[in-house]
PDB file of N, CA and C in Angstrom:
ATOM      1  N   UNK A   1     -58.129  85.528-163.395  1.00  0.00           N
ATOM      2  CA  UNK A   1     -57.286  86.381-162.567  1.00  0.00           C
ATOM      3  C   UNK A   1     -58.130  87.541-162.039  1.00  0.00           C
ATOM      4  N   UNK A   2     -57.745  88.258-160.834  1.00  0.00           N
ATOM      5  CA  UNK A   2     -58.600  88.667-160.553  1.00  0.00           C
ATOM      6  C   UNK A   2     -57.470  90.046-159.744  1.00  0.00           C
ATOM      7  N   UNK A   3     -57.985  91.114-159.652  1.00  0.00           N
ATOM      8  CA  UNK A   3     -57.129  92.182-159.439  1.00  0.00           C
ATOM      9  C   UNK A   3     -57.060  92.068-158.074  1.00  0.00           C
ATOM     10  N   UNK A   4     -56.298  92.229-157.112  1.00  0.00           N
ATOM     11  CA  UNK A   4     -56.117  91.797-155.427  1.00  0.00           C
ATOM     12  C   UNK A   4     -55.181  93.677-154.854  1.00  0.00           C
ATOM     13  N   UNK A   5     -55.131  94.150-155.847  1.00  0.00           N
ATOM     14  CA  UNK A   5     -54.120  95.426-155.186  1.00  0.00           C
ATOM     15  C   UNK A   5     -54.109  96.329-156.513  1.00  0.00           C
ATOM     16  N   UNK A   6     -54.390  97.798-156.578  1.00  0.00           N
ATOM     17  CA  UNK A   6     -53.971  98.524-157.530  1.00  0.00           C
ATOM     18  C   UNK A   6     -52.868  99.532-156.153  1.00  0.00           C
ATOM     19  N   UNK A   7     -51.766  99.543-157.460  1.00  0.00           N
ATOM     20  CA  UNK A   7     -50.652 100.377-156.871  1.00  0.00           C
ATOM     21  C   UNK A   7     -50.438 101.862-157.391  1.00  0.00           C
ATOM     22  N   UNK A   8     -49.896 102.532-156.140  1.00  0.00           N
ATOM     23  CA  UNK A   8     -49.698 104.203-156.850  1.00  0.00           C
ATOM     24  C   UNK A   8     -48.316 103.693-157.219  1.00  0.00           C
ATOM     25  N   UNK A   9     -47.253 102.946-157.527  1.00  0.00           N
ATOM     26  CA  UNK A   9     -45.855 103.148-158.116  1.00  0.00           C
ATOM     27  C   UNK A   9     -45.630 101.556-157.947  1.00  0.00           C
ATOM     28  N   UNK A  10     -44.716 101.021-158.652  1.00  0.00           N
ATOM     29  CA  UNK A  10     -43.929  99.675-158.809  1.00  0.00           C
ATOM     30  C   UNK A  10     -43.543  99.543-157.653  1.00  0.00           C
ATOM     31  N   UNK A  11     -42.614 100.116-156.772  1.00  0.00           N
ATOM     32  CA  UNK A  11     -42.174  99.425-155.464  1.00  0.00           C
ATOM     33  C   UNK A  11     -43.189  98.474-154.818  1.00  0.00           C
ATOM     34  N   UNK A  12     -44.272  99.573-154.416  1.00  0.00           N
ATOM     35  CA  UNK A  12     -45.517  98.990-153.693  1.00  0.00           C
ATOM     36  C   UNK A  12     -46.211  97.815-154.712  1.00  0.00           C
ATOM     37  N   UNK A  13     -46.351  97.654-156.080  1.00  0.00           N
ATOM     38  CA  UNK A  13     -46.970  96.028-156.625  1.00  0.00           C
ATOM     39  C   UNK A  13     -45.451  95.076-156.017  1.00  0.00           C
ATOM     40  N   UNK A  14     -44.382  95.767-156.469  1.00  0.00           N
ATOM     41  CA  UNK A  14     -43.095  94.337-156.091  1.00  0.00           C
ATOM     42  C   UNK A  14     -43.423  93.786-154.788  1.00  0.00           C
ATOM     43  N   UNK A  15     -43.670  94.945-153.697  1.00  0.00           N
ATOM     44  CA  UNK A  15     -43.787  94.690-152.183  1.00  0.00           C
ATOM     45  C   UNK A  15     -44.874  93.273-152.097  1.00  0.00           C
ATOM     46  N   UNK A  16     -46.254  93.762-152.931  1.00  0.00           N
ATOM     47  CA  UNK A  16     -47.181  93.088-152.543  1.00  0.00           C
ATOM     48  C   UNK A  16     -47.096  91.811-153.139  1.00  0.00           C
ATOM     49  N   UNK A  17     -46.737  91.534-154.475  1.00  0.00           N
ATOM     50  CA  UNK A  17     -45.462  90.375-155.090  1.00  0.00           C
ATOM     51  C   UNK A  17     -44.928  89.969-154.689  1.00  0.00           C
ATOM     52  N   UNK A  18     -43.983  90.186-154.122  1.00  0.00           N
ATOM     53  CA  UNK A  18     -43.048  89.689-153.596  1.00  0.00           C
ATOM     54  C   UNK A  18     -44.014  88.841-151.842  1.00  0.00           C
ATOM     55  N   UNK A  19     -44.367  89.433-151.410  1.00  0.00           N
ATOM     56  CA  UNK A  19     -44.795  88.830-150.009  1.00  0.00           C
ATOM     57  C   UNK A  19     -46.183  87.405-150.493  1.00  0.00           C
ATOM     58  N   UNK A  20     -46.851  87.729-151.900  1.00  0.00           N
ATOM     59  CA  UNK A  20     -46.972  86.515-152.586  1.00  0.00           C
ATOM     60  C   UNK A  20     -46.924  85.628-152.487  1.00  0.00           C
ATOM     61  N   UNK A  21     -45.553  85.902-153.263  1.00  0.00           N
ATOM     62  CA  UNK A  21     -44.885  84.839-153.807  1.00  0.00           C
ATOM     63  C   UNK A  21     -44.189  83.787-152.573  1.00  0.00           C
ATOM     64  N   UNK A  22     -43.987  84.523-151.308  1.00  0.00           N
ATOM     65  CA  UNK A  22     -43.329  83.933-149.728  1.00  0.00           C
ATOM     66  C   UNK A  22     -44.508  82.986-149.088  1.00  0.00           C
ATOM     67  N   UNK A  23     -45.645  83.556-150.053  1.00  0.00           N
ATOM     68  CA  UNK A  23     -46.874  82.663-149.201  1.00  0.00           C
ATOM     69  C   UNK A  23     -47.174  81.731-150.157  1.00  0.00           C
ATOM     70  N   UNK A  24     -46.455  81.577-151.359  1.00  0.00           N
ATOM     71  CA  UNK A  24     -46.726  80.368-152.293  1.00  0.00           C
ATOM     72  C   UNK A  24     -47.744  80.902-153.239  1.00  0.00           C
ATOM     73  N   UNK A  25     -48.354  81.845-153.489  1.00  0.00           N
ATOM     74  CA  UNK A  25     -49.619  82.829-154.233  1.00  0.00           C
ATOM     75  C   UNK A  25     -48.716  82.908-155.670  1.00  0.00           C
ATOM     76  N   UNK A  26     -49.267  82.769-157.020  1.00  0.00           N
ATOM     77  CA  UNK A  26     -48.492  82.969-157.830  1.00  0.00           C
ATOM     78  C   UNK A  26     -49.410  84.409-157.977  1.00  0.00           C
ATOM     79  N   UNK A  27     -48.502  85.808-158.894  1.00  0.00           N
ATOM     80  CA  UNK A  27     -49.227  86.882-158.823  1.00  0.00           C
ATOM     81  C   UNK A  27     -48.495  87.439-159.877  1.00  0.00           C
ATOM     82  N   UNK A  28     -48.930  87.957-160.499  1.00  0.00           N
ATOM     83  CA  UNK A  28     -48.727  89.293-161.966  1.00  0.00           C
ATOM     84  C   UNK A  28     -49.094  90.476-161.582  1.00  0.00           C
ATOM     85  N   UNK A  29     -48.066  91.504-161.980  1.00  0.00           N
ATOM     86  CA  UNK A  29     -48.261  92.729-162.209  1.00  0.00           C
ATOM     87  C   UNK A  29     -48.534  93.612-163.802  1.00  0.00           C
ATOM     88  N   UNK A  30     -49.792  93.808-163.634  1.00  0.00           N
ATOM     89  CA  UNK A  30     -50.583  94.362-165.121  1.00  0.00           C
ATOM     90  C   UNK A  30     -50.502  95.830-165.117  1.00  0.00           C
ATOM     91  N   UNK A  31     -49.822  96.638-166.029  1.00  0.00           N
ATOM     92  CA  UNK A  31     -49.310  97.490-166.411  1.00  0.00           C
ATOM     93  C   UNK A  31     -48.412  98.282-165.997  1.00  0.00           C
ATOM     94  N   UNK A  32     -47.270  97.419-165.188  1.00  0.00           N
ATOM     95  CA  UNK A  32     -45.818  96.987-165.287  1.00  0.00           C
ATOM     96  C   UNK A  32     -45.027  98.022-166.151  1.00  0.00           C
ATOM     97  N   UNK A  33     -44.809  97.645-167.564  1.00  0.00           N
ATOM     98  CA  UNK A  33     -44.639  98.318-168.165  1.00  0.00           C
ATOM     99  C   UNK A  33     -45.201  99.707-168.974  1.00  0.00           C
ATOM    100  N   UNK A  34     -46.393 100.274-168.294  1.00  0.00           N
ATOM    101  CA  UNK A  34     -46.950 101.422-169.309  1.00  0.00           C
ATOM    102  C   UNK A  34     -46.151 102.600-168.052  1.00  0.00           C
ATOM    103  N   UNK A  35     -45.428 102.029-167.200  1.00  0.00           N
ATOM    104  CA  UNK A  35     -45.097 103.451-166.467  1.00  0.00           C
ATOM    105  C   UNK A  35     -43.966 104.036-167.053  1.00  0.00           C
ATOM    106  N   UNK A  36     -43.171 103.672-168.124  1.00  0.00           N
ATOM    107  CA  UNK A  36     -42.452 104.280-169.411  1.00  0.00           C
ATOM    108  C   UNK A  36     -43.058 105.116-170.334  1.00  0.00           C
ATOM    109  N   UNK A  37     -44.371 105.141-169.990  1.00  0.00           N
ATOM    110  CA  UNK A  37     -45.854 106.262-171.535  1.00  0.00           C
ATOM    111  C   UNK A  37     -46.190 107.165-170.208  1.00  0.00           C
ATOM    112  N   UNK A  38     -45.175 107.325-168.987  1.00  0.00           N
ATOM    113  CA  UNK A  38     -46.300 108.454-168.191  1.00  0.00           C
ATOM    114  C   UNK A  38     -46.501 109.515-168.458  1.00  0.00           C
ATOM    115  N   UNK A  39     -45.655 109.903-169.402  1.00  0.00           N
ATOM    116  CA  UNK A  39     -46.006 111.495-169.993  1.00  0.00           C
ATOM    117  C   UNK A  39     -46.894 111.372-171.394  1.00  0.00           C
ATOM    118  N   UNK A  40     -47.896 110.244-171.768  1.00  0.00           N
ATOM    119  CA  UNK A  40     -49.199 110.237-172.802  1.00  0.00           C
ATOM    120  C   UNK A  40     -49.765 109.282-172.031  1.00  0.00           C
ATOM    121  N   UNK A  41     -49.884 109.105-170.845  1.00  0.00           N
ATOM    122  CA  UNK A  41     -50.891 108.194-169.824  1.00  0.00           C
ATOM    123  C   UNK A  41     -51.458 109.056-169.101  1.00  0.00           C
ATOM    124  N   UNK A  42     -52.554 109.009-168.530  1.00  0.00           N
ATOM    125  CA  UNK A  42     -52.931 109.935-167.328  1.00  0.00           C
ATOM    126  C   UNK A  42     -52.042 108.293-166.235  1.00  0.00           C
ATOM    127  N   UNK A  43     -51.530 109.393-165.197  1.00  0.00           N
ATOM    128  CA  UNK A  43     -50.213 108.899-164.486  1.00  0.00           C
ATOM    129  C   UNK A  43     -51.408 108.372-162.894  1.00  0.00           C
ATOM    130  N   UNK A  44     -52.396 107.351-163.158  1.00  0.00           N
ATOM    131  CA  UNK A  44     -52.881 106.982-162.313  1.00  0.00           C
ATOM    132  C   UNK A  44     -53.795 105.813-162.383  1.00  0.00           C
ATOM    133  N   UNK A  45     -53.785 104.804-161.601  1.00  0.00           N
ATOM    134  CA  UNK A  45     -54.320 103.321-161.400  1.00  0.00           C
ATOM    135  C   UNK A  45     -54.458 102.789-162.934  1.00  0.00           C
ATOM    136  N   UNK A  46     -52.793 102.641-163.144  1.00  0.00           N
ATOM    137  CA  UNK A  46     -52.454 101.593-164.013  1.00  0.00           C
ATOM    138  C   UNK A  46     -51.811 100.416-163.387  1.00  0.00           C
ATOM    139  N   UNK A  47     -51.488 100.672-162.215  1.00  0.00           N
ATOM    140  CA  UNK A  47     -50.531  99.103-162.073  1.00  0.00           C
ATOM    141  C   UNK A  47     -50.990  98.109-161.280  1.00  0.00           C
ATOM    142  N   UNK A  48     -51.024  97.244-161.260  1.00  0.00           N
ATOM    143  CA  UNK A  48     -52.336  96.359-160.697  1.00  0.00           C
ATOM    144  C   UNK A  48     -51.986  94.855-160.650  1.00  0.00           C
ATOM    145  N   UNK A  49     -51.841  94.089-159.242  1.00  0.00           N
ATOM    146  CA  UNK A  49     -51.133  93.230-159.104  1.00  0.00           C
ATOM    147  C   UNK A  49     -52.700  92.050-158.957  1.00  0.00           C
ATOM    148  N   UNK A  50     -52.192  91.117-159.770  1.00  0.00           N
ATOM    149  CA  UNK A  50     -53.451  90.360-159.976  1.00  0.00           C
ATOM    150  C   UNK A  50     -52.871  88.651-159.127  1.00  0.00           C
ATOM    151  N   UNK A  51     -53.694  88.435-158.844  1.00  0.00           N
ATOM    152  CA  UNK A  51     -54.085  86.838-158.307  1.00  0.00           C
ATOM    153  C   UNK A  51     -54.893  85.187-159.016  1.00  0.00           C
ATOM    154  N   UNK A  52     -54.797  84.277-159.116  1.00  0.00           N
ATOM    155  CA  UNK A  52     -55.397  83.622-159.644  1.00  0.00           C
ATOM    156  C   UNK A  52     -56.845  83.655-158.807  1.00  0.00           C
ATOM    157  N   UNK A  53     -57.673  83.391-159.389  1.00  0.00           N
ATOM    158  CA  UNK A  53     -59.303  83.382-158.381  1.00  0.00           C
ATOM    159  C   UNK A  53     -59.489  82.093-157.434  1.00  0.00           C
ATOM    160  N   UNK A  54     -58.431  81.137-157.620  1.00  0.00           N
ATOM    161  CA  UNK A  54     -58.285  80.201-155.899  1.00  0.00           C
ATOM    162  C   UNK A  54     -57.379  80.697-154.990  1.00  0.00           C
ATOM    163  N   UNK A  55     -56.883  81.634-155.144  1.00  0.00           N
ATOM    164  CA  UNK A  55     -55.875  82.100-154.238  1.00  0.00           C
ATOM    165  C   UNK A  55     -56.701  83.652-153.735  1.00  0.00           C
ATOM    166  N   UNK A  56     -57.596  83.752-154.207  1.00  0.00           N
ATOM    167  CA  UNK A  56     -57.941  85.163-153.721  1.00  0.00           C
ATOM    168  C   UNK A  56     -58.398  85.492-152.570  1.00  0.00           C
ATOM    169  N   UNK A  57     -58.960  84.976-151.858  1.00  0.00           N
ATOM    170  CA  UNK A  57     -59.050  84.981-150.488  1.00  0.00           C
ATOM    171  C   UNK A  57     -57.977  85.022-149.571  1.00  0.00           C
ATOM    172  N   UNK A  58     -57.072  84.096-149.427  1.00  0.00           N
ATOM    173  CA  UNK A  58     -55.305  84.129-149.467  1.00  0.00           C
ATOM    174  C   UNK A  58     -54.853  85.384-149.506  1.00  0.00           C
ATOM    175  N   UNK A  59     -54.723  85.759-150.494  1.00  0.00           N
ATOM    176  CA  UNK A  59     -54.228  86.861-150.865  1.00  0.00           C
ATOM    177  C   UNK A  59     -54.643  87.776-150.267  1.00  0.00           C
ATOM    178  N   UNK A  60     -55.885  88.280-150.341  1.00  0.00           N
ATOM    179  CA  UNK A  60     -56.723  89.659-149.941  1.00  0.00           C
ATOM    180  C   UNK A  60     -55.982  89.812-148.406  1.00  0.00           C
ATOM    181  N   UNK A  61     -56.000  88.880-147.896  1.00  0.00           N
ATOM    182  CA  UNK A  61     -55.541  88.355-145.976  1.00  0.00           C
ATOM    183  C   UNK A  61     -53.936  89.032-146.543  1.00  0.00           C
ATOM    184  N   UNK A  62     -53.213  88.492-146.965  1.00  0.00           N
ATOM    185  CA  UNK A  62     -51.481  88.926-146.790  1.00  0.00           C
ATOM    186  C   UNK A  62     -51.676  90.258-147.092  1.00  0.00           C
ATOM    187  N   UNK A  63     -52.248  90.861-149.069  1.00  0.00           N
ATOM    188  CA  UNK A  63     -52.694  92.457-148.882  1.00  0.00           C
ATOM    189  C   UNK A  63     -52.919  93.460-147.490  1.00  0.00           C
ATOM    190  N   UNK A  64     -53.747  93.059-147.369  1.00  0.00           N
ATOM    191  CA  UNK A  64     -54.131  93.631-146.004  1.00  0.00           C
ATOM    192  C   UNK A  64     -52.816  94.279-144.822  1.00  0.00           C
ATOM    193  N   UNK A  65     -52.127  92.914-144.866  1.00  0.00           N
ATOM    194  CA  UNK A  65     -51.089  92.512-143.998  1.00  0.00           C
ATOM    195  C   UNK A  65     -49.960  94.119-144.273  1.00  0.00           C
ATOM    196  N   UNK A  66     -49.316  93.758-145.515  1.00  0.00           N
ATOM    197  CA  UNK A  66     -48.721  94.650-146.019  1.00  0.00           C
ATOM    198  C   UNK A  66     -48.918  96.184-146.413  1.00  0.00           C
ATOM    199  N   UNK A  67     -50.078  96.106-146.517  1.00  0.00           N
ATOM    200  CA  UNK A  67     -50.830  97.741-146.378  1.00  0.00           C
ATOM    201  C   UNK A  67     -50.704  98.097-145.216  1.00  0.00           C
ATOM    202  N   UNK A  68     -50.931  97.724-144.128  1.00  0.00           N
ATOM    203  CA  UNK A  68     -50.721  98.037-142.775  1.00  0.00           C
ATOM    204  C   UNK A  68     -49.459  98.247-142.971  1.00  0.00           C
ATOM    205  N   UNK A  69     -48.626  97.376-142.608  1.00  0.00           N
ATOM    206  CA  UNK A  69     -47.111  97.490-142.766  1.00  0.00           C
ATOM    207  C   UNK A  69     -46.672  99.117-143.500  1.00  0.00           C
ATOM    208  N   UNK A  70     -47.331  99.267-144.729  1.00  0.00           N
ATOM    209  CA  UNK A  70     -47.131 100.179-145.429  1.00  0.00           C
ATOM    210  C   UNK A  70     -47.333 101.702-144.780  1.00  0.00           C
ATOM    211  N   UNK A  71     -48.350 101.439-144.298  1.00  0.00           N
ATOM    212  CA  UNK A  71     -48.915 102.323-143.608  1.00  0.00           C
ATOM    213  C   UNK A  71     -48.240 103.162-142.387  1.00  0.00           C
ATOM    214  N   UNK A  72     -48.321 102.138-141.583  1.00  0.00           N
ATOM    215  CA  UNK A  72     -46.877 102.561-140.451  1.00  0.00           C
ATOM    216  C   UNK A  72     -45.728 102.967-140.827  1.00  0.00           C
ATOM    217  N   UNK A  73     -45.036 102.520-141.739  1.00  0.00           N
ATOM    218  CA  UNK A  73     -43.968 103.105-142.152  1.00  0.00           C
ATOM    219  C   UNK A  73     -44.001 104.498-143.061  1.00  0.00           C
ATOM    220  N   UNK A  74     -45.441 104.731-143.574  1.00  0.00           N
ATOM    221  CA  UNK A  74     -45.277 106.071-144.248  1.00  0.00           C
ATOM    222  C   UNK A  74     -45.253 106.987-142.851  1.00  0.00           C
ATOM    223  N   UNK A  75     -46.367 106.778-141.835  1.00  0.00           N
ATOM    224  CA  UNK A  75     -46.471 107.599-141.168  1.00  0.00           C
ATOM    225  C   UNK A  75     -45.110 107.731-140.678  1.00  0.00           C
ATOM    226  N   UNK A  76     -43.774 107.079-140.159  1.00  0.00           N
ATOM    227  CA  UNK A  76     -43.052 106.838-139.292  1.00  0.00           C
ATOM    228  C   UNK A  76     -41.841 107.751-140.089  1.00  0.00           C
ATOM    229  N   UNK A  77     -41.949 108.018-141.563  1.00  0.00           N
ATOM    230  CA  UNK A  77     -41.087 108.794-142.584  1.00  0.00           C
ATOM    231  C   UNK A  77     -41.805 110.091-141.929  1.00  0.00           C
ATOM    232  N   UNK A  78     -43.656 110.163-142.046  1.00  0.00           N
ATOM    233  CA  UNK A  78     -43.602 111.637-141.934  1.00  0.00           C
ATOM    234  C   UNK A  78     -43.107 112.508-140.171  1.00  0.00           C
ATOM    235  N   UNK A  79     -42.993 111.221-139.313  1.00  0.00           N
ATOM    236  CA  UNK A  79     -42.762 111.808-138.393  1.00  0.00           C
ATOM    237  C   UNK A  79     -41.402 112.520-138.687  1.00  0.00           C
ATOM    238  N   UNK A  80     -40.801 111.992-138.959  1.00  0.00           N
ATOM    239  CA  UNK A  80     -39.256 111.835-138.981  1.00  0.00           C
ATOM    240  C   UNK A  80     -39.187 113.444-139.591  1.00  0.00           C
ATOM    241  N   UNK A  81     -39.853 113.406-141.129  1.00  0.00           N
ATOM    242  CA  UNK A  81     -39.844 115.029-141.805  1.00  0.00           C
ATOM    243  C   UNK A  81     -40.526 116.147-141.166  1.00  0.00           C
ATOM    244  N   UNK A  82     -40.685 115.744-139.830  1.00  0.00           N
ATOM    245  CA  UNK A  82     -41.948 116.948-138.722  1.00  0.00           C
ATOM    246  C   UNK A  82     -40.615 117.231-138.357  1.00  0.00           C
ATOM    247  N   UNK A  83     -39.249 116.193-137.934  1.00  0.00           N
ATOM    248  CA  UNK A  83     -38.046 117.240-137.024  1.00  0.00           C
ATOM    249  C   UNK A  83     -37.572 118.287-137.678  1.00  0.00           C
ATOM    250  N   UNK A  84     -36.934 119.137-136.639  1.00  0.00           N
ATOM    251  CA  UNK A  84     -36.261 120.106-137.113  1.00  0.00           C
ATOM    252  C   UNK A  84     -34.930 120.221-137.485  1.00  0.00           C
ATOM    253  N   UNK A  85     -34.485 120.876-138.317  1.00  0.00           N
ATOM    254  CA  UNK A  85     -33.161 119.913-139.758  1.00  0.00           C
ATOM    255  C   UNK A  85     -31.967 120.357-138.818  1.00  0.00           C
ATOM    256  N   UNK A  86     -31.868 121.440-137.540  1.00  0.00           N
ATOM    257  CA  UNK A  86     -30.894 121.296-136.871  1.00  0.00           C
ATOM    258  C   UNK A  86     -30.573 120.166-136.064  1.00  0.00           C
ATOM    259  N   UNK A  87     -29.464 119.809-135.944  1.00  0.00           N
ATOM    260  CA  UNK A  87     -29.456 118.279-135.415  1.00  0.00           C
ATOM    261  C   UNK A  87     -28.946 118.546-133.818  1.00  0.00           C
ATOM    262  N   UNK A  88     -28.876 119.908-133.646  1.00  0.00           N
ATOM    263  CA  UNK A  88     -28.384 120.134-132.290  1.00  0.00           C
ATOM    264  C   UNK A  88     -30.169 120.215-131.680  1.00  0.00           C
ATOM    265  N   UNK A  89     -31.129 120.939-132.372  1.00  0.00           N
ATOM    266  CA  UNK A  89     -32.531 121.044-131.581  1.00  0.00           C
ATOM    267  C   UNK A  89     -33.235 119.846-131.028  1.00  0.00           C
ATOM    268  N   UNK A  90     -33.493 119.417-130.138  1.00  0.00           N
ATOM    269  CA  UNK A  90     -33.902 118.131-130.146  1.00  0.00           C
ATOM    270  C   UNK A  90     -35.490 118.613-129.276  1.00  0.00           C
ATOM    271  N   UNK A  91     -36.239 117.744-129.949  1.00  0.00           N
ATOM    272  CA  UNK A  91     -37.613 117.899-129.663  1.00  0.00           C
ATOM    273  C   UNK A  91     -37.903 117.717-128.047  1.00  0.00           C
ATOM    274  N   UNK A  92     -38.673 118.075-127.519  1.00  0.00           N
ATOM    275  CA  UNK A  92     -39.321 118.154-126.149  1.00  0.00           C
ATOM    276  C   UNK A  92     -40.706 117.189-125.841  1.00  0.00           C
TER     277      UNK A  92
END
């Protein structure tokens, strides 16, 4: 097995899991459960979505895919938190 994605939080390994598993990739998420010890863990690159080593090439290609994806959509939240919270102001 071979590590294909370390995640900052569970959503993002399920995301990359989950889109996987749509491409037929079987995939594990390794330390899954230590995000219950985050207060006696240092709270960083424990979770880590692994691949079998014939699928890794495969994989790395969909990763990719979904990081992008990821990507756009963070930026597209921070636009959103740039407006101004009156809903009458509307940007120019």
């Amino acid at each position: 097995m071979h590590i294909v994605y370390r995640a900052e939080n569970l959503f993002d390994a399920h995301l990359i899991k989950d889109a996987l598993a749509a491409a037929d990739i079987p995939a594990h998420i390794a330390g899954e459960y230590l995000t219950g010890g985050v207060g006696q863990l240092p709270a960083m690159d424990y979770i880590a979505v692994m691949v079998p080593d014939s699928s890794l090439p495969r994989a790395q290609g969909i990763v990719r895919e979904v990081e992008a994806t990821l990507s756009e959509a963070r930026l597209a939240i921070q636009d959103i938190d740039d407006l101004p919270d009156d809903p009458l102001v509307m940007p120019c």
